[in-house]
C-alpha atoms as a PDB file:
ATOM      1  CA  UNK A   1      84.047 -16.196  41.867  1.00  0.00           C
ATOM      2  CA  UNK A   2      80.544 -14.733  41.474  1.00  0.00           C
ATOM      3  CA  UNK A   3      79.488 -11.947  43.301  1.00  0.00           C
ATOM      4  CA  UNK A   4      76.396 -13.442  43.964  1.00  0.00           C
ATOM      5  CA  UNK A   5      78.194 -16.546  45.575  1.00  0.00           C
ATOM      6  CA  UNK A   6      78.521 -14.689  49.106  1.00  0.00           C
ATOM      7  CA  UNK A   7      74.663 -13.669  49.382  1.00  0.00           C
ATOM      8  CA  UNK A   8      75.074 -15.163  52.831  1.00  0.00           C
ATOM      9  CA  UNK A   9      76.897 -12.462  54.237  1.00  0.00           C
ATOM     10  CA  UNK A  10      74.732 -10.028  52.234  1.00  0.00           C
ATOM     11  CA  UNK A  11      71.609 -10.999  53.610  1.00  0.00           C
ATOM     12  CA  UNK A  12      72.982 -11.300  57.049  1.00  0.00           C
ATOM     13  CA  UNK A  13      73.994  -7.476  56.538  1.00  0.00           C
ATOM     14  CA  UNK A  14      70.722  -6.374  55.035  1.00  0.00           C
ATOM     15  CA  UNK A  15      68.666  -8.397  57.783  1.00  0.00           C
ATOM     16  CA  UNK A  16      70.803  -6.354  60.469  1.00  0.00           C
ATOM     17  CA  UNK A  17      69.617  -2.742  58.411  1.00  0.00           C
ATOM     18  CA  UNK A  18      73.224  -2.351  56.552  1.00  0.00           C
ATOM     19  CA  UNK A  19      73.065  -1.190  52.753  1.00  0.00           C
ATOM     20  CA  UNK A  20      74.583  -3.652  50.844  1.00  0.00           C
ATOM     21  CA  UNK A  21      76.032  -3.624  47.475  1.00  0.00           C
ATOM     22  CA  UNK A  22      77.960  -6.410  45.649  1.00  0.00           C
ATOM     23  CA  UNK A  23      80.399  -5.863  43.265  1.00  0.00           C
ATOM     24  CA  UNK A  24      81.405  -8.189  39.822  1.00  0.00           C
ATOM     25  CA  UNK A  25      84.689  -7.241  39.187  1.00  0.00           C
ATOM     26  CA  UNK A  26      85.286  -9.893  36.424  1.00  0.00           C
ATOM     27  CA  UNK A  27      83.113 -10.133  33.282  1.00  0.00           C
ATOM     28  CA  UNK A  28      83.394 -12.882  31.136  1.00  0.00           C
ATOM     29  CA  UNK A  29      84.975 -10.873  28.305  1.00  0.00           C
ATOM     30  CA  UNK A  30      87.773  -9.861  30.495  1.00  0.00           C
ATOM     31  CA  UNK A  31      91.196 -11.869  30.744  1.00  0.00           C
ATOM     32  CA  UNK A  32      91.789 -14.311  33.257  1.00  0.00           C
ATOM     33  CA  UNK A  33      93.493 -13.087  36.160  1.00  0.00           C
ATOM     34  CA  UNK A  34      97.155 -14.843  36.005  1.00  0.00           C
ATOM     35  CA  UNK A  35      98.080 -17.712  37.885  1.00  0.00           C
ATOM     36  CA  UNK A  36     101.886 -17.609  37.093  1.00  0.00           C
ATOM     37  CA  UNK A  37     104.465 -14.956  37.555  1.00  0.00           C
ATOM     38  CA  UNK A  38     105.112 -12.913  40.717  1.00  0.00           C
ATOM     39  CA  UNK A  39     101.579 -12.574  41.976  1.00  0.00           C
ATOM     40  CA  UNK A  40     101.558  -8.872  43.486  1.00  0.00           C
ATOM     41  CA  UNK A  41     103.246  -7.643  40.519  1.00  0.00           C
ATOM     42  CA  UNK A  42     100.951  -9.953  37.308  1.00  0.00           C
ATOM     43  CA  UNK A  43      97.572  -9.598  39.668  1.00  0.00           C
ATOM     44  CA  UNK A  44      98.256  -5.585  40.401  1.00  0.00           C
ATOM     45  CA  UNK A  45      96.322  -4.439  37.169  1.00  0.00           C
ATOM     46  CA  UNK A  46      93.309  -6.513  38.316  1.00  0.00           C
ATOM     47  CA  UNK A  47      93.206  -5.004  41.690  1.00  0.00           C
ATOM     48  CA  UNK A  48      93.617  -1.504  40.402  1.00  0.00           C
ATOM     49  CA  UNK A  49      90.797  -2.150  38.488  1.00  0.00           C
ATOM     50  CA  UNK A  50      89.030  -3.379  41.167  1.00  0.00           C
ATOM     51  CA  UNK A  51      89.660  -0.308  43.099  1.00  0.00           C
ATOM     52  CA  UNK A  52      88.083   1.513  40.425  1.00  0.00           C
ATOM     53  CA  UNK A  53      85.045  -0.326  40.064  1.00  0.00           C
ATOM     54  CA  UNK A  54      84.223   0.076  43.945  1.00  0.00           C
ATOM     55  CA  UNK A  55      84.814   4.335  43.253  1.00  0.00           C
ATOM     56  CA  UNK A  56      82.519   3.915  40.355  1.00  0.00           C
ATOM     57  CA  UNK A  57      79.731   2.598  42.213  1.00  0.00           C
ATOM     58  CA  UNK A  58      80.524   4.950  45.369  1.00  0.00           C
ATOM     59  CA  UNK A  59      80.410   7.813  42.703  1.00  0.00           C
ATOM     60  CA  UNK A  60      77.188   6.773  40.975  1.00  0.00           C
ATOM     61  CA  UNK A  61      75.269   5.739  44.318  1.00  0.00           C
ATOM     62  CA  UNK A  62      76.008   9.370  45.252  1.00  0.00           C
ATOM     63  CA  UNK A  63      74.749  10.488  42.056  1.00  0.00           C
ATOM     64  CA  UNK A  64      71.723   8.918  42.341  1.00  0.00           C
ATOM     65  CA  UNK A  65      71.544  10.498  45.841  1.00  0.00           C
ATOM     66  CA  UNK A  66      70.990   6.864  47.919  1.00  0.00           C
ATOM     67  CA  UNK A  67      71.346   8.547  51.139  1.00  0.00           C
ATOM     68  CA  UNK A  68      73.149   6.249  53.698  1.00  0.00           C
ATOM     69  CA  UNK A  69      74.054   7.768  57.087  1.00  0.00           C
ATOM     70  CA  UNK A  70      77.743   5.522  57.409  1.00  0.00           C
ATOM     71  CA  UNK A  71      81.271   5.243  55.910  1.00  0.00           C
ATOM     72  CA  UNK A  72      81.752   2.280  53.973  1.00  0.00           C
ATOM     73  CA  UNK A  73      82.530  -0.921  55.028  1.00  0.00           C
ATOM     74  CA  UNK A  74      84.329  -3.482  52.414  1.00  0.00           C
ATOM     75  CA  UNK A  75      84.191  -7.173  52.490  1.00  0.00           C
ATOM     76  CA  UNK A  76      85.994  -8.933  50.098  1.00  0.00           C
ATOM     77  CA  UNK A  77      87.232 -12.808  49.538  1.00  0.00           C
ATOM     78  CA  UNK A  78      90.442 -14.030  48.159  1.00  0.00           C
ATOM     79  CA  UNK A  79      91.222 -11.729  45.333  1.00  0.00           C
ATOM     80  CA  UNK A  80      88.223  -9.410  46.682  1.00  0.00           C
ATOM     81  CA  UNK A  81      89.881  -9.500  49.608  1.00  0.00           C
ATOM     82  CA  UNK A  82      93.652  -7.907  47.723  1.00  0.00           C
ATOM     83  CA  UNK A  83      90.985  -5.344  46.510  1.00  0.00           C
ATOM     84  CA  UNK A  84      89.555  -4.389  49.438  1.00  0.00           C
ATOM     85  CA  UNK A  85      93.043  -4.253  50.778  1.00  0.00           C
ATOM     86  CA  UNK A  86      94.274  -2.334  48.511  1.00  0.00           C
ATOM     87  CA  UNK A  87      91.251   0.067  48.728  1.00  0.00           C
ATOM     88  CA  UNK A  88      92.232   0.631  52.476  1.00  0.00           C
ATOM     89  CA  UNK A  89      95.541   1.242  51.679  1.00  0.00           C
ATOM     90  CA  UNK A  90      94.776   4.076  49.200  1.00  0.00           C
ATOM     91  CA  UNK A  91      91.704   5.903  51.126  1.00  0.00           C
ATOM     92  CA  UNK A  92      91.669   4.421  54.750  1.00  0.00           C
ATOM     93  CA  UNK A  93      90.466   7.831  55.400  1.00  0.00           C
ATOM     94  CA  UNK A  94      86.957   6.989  53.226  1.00  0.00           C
ATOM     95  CA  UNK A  95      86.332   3.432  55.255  1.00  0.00           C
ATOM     96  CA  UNK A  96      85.039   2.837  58.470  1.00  0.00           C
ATOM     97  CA  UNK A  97      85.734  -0.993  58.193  1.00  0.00           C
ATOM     98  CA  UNK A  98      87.538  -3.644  56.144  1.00  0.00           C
ATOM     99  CA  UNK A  99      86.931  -7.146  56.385  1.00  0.00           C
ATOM    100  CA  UNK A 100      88.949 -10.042  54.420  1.00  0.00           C
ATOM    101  CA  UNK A 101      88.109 -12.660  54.045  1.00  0.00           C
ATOM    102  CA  UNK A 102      91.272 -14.799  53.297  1.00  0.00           C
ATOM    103  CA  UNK A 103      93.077 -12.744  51.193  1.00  0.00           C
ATOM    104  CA  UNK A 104      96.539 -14.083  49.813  1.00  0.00           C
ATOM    105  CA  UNK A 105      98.655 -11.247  47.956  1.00  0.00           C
ATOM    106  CA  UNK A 106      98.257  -7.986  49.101  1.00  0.00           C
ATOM    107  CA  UNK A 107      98.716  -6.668  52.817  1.00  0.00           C
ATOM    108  CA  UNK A 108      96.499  -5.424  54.747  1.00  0.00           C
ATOM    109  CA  UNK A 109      96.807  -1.872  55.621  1.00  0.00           C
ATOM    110  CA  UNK A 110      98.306  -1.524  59.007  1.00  0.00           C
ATOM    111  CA  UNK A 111      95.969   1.184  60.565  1.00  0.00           C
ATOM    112  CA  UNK A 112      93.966   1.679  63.190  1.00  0.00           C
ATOM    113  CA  UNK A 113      90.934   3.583  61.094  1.00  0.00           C
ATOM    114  CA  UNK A 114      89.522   1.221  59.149  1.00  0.00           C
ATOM    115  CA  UNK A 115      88.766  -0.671  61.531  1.00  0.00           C
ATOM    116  CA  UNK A 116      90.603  -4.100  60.099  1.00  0.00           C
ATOM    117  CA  UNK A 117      89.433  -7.719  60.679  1.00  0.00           C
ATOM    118  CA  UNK A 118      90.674 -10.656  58.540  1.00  0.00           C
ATOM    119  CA  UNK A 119      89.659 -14.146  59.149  1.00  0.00           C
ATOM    120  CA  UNK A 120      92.093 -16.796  57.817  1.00  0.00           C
ATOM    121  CA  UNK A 121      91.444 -20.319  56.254  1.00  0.00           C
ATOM    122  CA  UNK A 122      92.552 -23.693  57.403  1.00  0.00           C
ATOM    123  CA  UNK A 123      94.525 -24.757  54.114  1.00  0.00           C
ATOM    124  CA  UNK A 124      95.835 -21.396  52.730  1.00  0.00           C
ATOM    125  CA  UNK A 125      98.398 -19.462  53.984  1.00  0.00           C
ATOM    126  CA  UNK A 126      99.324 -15.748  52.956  1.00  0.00           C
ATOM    127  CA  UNK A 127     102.642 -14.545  51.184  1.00  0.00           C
ATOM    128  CA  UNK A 128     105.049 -12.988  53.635  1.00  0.00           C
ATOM    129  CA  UNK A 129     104.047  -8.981  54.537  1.00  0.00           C
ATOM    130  CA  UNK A 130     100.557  -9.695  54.057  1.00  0.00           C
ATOM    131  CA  UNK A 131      99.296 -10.357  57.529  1.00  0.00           C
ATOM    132  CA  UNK A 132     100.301  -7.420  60.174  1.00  0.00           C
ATOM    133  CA  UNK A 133     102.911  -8.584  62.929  1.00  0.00           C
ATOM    134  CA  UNK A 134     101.819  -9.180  66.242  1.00  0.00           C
ATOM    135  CA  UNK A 135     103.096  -5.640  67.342  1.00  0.00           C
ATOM    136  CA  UNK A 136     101.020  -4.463  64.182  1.00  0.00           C
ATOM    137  CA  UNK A 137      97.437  -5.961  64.771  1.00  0.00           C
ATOM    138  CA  UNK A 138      97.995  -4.709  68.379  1.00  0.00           C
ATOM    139  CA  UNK A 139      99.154  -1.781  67.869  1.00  0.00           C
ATOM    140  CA  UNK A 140      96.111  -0.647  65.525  1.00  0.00           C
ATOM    141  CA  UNK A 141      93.444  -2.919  66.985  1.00  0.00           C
ATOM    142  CA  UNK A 142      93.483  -5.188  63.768  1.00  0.00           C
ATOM    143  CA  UNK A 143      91.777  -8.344  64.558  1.00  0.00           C
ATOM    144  CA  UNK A 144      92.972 -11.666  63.009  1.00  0.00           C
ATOM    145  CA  UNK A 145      90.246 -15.061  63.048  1.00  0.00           C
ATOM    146  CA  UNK A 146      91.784 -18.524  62.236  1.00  0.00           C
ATOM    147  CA  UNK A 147      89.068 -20.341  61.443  1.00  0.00           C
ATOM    148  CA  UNK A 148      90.392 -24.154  61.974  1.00  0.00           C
ATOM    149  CA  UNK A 149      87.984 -25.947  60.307  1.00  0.00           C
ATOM    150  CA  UNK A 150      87.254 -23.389  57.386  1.00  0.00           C
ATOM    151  CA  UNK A 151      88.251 -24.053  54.487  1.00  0.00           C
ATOM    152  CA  UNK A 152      89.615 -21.410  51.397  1.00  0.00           C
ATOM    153  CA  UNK A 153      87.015 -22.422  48.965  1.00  0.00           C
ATOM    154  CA  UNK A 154      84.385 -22.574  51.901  1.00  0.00           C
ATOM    155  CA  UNK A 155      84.032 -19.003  52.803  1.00  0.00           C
ATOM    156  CA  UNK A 156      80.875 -18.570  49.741  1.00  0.00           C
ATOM    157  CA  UNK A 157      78.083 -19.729  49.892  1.00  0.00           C
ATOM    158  CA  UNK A 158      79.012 -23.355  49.365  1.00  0.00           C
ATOM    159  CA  UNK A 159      79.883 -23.721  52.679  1.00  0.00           C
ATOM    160  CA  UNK A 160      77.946 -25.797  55.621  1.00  0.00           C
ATOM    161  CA  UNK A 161      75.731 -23.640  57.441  1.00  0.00           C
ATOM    162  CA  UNK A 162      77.936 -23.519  60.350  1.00  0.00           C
ATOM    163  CA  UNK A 163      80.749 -22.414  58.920  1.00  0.00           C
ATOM    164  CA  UNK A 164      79.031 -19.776  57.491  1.00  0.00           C
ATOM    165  CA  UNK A 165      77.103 -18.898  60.970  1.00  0.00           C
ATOM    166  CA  UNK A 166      80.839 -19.397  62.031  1.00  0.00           C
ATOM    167  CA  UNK A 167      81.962 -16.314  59.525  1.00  0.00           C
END
């Protein structure tokens, strides 16, 4: 997916006075992310890389000295949202937040700072260890949204206004 297929959530951010930057982690030169093998070991390289691009644009927005007064919050759907995962689980002490949005593969980080919210599809379920426990999401505040009549492929911009308002 585009990045520019969630401008719905980043216009809903910049309308509330958040700085918003969207990321395209996959160019059209680079290989397709694989669809067979064990996911969280075949997808890893992608998500490292994806890691990397979000430093690289923290790093250069600090060059350029775009002053924002805030730690970082990440958003991130599907794979975006095993990125942003996997972000939190290497520098949870750099985020203040970390939204998924449906992500599949890799768990969520099981802290209390980020601040961790995930809301969940109707029609797609997570591998086992990705969603905290019970005892987890209450034990570090981690806030988990079924969204019943949300769909996987529904949570861009191609969904019905209310679902999105719903998001």
């Amino acid at each position: 997916n585009s990045y520019l297929q969630y401008s719905y959530i980043g216009n809903a951010l910049a309308a509330k006075g958040y700085y918003v930057v969207s990321i395209q982690h996959e160019l059209p030169t680079d290989s397709l992310i694989p669809t067979t093998g064990i996911p969280q070991v075949v997808r890893r390289p992608f998500w490292e890389r994806g890691v990397e691009n979000i430093r690289f644009v923290w790093h250069w927005l600090k060059r350029k000295q775009i002053k924002y007064d805030c730690k970082t919050s990440l958003i991130g759907h599907s794979n975006g949202g095993d990125i942003v995962s996997l972000f939190g689980n290497k520098y949870p002490d750099s985020l203040s937040a970390i939204i998924s949005l449906d992500n599949r593969r890799f768990p969520l980080p099981r802290t209390a700072i980020p601040k961790i919210s995930s809301l969940r599809s109707c029609d797609m379920k997570a591998d086992e260890g990705v969603l905290p426990t019970i005892e987890e999401q209450q034990a570090n505040e981690i806030r988990i949204v079924n969204l019943a009549d949300v769909k996987h492929d529904e949570m861009d911009d191609t969904g019905k206004s209310w679902q999105k308002r719903k998001i």
